[in-house]
N, C-alpha and C. Protein backbone atom coordinates (compact mmCIF):
# COMPACT_ATOMS: atom_id res chain seq x y z
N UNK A 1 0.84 -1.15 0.00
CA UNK A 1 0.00 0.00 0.00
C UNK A 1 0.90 1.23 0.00
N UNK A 2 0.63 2.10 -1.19
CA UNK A 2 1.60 3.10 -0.74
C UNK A 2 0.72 4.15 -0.97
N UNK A 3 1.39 5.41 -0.58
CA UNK A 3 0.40 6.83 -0.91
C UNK A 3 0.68 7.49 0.59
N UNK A 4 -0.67 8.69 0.63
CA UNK A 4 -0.15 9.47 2.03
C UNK A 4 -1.86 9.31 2.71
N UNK A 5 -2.17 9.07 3.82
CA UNK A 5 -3.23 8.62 4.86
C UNK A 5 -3.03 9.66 5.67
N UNK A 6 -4.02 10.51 5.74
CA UNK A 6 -4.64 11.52 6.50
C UNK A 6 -5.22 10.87 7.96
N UNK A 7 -5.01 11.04 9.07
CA UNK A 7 -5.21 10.54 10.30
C UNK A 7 -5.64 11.98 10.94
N UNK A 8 -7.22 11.84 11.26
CA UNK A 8 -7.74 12.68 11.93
C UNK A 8 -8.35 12.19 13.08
N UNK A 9 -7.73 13.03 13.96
CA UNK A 9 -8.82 12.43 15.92
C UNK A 9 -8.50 13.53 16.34
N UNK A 10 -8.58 13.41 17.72
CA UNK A 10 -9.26 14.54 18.76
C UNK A 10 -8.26 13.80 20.16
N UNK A 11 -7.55 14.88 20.62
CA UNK A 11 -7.23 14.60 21.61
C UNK A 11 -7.15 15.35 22.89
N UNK A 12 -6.77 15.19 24.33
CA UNK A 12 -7.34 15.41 25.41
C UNK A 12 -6.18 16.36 26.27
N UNK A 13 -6.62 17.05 26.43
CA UNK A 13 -5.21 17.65 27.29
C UNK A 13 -5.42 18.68 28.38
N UNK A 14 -4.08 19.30 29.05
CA UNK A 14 -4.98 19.53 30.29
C UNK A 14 -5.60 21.36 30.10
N UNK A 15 -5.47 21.95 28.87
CA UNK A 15 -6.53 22.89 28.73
C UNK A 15 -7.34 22.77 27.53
N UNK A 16 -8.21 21.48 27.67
CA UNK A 16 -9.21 21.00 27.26
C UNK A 16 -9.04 19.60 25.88
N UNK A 17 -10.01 19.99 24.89
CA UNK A 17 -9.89 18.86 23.81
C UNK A 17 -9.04 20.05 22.67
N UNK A 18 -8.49 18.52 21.97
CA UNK A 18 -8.22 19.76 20.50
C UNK A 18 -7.76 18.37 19.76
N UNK A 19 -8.56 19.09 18.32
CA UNK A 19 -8.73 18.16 17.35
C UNK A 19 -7.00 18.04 16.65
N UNK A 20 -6.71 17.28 15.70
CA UNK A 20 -5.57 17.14 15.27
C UNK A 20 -5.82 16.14 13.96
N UNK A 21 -4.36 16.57 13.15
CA UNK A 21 -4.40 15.93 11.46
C UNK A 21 -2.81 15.73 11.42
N UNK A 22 -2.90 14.53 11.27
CA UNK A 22 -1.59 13.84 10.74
C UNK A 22 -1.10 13.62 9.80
N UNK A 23 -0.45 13.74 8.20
CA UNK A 23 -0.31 13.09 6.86
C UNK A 23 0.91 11.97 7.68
N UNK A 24 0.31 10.88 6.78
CA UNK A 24 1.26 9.49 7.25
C UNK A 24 1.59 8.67 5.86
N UNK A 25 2.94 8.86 5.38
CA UNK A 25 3.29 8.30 4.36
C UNK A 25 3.27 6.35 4.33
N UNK A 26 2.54 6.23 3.43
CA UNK A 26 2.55 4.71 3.91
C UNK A 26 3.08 4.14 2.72
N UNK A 27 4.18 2.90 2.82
CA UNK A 27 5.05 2.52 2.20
C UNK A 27 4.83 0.64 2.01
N UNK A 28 4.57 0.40 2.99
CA UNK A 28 4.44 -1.09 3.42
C UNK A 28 3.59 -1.37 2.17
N UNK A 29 3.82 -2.91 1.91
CA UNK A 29 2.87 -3.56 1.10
C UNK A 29 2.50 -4.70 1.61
N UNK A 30 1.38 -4.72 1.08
CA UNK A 30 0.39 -6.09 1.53
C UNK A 30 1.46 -7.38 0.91
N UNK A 31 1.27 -8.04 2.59
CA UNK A 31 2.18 -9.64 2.34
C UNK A 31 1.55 -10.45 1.15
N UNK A 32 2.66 -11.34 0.19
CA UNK A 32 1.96 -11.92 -0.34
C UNK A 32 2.24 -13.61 0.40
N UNK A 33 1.21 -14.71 -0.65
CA UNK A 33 1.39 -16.01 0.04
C UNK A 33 0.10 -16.19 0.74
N UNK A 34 -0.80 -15.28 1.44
CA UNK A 34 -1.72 -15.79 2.40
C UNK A 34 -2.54 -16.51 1.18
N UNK A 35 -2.51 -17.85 0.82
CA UNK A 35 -3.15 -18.91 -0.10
C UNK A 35 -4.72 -18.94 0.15
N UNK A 36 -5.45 -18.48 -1.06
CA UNK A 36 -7.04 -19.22 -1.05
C UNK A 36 -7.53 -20.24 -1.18
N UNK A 37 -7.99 -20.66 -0.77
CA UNK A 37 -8.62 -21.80 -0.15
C UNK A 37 -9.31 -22.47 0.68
N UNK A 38 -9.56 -24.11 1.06
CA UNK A 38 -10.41 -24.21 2.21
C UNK A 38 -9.14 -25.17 3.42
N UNK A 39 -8.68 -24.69 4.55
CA UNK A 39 -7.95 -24.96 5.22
C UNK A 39 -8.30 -26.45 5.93
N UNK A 40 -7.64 -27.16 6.88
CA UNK A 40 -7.72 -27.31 7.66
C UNK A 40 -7.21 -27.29 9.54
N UNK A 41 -8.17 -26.74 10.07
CA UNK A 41 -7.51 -26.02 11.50
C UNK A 41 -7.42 -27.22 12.34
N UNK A 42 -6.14 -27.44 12.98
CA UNK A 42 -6.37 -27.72 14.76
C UNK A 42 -6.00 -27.03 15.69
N UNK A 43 -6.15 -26.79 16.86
CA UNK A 43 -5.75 -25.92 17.82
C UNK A 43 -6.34 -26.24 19.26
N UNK A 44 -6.19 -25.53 19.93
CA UNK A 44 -6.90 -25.44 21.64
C UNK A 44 -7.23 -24.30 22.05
N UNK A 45 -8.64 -24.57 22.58
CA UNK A 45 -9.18 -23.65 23.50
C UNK A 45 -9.59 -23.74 24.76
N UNK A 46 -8.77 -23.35 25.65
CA UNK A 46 -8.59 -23.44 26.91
C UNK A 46 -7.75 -24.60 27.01
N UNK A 47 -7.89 -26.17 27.55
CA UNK A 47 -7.40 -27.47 27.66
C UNK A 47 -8.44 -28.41 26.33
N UNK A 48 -9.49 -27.33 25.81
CA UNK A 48 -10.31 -28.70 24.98
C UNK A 48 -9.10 -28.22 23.33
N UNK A 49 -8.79 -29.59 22.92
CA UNK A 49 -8.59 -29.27 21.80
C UNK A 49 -9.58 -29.77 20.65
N UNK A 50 -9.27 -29.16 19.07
CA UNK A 50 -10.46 -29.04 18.23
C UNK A 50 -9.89 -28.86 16.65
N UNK A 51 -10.65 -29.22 15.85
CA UNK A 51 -10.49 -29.16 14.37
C UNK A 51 -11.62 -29.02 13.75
N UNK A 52 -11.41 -27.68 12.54
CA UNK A 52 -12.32 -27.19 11.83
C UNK A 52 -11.81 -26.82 10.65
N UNK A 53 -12.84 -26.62 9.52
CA UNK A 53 -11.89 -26.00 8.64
C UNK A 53 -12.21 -24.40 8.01
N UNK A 54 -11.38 -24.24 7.76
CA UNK A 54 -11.62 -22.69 7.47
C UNK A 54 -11.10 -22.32 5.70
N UNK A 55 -11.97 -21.61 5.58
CA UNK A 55 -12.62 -21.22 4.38
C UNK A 55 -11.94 -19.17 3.93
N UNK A 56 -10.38 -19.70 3.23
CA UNK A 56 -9.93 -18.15 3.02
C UNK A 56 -10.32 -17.89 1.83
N UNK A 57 -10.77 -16.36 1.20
CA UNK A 57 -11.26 -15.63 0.12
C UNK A 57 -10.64 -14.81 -0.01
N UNK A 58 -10.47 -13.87 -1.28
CA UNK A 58 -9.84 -12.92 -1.26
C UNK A 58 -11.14 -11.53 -1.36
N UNK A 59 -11.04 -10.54 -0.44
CA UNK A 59 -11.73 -9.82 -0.88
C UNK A 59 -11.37 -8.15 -0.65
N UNK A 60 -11.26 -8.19 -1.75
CA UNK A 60 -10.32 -6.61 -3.10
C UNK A 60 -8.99 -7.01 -1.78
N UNK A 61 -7.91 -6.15 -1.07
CA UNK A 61 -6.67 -6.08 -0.81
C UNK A 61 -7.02 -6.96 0.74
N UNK A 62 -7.89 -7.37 0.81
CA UNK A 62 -8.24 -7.93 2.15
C UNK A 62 -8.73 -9.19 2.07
N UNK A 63 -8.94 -9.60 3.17
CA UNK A 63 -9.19 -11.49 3.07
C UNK A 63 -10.67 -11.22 4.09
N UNK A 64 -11.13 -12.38 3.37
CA UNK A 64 -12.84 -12.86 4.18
C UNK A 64 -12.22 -14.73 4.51
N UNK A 65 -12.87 -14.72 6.33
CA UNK A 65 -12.09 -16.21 6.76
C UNK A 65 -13.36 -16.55 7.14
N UNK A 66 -13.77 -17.68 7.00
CA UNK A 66 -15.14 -18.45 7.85
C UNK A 66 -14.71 -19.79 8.21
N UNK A 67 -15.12 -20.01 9.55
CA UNK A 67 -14.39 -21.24 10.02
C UNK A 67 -15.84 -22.12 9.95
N UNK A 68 -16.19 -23.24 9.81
CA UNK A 68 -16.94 -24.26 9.68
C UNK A 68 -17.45 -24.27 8.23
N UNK A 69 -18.58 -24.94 8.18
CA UNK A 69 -19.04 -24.94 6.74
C UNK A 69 -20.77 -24.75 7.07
N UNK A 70 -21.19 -24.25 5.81
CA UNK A 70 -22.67 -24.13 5.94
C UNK A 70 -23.46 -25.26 6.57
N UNK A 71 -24.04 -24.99 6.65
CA UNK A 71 -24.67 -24.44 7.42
C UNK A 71 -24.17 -23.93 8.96
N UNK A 72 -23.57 -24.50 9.68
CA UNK A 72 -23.06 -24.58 10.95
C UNK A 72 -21.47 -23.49 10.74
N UNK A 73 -21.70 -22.52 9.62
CA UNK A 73 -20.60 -21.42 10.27
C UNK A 73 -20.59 -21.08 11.80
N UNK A 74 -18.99 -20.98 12.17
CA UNK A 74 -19.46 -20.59 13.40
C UNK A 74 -19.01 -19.71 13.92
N UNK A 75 -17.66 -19.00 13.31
CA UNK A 75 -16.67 -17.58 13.26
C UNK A 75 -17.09 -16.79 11.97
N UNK A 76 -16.55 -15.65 11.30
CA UNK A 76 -16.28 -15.38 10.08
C UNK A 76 -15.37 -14.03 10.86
N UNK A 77 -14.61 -13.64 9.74
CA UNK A 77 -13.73 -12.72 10.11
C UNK A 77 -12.77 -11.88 8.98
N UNK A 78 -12.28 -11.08 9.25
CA UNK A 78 -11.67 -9.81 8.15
C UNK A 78 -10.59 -9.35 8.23
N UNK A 79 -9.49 -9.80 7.28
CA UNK A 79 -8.56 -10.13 7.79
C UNK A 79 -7.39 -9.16 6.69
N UNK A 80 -6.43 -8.49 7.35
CA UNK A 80 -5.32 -8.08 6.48
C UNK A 80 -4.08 -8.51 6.57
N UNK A 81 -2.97 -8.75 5.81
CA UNK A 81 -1.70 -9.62 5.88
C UNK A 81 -0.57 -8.37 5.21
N UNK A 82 0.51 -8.33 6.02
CA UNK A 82 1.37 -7.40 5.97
C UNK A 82 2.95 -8.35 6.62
N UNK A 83 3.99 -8.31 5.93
CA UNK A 83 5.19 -8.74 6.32
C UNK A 83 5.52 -9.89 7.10
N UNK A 84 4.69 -10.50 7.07
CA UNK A 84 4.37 -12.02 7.08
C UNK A 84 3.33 -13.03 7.90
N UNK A 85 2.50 -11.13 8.31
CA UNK A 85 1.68 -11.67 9.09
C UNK A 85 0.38 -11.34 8.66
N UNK A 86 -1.06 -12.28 9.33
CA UNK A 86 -2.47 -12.42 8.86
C UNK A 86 -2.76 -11.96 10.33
N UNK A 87 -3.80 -10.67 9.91
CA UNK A 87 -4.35 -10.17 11.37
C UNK A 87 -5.82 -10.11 11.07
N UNK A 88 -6.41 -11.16 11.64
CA UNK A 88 -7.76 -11.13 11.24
C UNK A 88 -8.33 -10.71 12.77
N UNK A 89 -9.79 -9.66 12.62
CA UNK A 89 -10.88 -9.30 13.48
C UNK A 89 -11.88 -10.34 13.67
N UNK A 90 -12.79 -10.78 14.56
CA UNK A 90 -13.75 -11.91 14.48
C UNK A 90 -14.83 -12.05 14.81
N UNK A 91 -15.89 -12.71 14.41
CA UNK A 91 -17.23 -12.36 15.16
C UNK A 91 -17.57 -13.93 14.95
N UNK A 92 -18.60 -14.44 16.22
CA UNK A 92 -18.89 -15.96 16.36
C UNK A 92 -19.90 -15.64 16.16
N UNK A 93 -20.98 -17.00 15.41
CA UNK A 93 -22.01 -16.97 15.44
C UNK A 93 -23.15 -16.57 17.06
N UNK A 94 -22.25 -16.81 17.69
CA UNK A 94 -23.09 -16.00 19.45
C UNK A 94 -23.19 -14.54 19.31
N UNK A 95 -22.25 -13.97 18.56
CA UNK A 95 -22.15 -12.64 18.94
C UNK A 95 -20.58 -11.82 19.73
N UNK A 96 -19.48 -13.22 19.83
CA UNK A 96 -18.52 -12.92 21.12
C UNK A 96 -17.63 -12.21 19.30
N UNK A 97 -16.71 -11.39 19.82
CA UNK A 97 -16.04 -11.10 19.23
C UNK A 97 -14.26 -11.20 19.56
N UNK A 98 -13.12 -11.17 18.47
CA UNK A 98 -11.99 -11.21 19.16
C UNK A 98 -11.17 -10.98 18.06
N UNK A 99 -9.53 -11.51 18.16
CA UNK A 99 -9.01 -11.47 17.39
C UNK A 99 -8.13 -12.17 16.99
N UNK A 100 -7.25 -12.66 16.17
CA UNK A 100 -6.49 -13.57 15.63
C UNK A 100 -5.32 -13.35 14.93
N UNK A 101 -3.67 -13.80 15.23
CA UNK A 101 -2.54 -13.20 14.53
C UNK A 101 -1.85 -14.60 14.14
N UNK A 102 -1.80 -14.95 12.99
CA UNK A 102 -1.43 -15.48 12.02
C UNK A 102 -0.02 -15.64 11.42
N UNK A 103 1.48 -16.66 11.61
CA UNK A 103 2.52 -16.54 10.99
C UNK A 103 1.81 -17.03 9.74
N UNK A 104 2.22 -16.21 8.39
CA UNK A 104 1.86 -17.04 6.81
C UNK A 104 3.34 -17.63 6.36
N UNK A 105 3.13 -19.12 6.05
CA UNK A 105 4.06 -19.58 5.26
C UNK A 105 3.39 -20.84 4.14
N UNK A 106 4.11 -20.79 3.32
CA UNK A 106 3.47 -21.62 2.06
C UNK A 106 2.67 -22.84 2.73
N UNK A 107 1.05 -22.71 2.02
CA UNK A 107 0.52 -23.67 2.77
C UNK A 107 -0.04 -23.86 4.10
N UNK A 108 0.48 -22.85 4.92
CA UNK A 108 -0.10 -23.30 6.40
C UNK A 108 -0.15 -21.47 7.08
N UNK A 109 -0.84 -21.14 7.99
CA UNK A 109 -1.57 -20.17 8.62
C UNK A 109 -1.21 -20.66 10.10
N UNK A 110 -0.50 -19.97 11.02
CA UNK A 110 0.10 -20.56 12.57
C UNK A 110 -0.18 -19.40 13.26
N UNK A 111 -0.82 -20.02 14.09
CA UNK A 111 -0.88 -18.13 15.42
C UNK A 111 -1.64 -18.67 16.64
N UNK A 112 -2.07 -17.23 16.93
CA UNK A 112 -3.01 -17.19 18.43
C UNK A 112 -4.30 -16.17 18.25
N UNK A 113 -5.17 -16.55 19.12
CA UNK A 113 -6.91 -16.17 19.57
C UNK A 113 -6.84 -15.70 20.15
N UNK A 114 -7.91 -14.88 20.58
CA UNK A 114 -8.27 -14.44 21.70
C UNK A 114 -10.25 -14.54 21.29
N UNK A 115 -11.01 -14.89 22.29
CA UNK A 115 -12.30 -14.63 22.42
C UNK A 115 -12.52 -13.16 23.44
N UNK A 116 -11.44 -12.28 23.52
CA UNK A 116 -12.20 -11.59 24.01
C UNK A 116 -11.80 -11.61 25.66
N UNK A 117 -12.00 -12.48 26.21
CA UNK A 117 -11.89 -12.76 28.00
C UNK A 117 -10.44 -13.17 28.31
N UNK A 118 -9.48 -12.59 27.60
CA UNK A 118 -7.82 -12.58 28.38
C UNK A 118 -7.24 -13.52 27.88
N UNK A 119 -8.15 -14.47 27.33
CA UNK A 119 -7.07 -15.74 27.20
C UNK A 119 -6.48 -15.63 25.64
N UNK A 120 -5.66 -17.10 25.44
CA UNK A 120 -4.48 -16.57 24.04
C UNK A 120 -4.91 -18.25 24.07
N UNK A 121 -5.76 -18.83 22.57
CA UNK A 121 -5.08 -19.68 22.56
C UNK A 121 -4.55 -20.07 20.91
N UNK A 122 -4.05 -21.35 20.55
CA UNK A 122 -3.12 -21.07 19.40
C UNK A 122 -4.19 -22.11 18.26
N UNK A 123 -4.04 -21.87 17.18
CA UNK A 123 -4.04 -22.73 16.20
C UNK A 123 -3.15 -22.81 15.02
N UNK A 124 -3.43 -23.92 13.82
CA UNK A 124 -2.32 -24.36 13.30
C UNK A 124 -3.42 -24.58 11.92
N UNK A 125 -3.04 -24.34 11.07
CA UNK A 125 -4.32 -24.44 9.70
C UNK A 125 -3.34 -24.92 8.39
N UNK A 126 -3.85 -25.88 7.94
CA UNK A 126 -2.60 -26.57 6.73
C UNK A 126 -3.78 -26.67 5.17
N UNK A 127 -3.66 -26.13 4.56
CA UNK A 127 -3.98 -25.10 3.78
C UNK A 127 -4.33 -27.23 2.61
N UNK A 128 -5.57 -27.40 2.40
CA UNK A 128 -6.10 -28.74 1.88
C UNK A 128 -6.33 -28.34 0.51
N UNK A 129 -6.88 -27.61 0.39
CA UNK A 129 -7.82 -27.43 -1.23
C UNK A 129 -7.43 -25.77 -1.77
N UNK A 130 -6.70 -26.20 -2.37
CA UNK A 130 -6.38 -24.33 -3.54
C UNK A 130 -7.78 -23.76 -3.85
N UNK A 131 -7.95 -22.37 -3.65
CA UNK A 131 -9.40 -22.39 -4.77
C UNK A 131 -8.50 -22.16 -5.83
């Protein structure tokens, strides 16, 4: 991604608020390698461990991830990959939300979870079917 990103917020100080504008030259490019396809995951959550498979897309400079299969999706999530890593956002079919960081190497997707409530746990995804 390159070009210049305008960063506008508001910040707090001790004679009062005041808004602020940043230009931020951005240089980095989107990692390549994060493979489409339909995965397969194992991992642990908490002491239970588990296997699912997950379902990567490409969508425009960003990735769409859904872990189970139809009917019984049970995550989906939105995901960007930068210098060798996949940082996907998440939402469960309950409603819990969290997040997920991803080593990419040919074929396989390696990292850690979070649901949200403190904990970290890891999975391991070995990449079955190319789309």
């Amino acid at each position: 991604m390159r070009g210049t990103w305008r960063a506008v917020g508001v910040g707090v100080a001790l004679m009062g608020i005041h808004p602020w504008v940043v230009d931020v030259e951005a240089t980095a490019k989107p990692a390549a390698g994060v493979q489409i396809g339909t995965y397969e995951c194992t991992g642990t959550r908490g002491v239970v461990q588990y296997a699912v498979p997950l379902i990567v897309e490409a969508h425009g400079k960003a990735y769409r991830l859904q872990w189970g299969t139809p009917p019984q999706i049970q995550i989906i999530g939105l995901g960007i990959a930068q210098h060798g890593v996949l940082a996907v956002a998440l939402v469960s079919s309950g409603g819990g939300v969290g997040v997920a960081h991803y080593l990419i190497s040919p074929g396989w997707l390696e990292g850690v979870w979070t649901r949200g409530d403190g904990s970290l746990d890891t999975e391991r995804c070995r990449l079955g079917r190319p789309a």
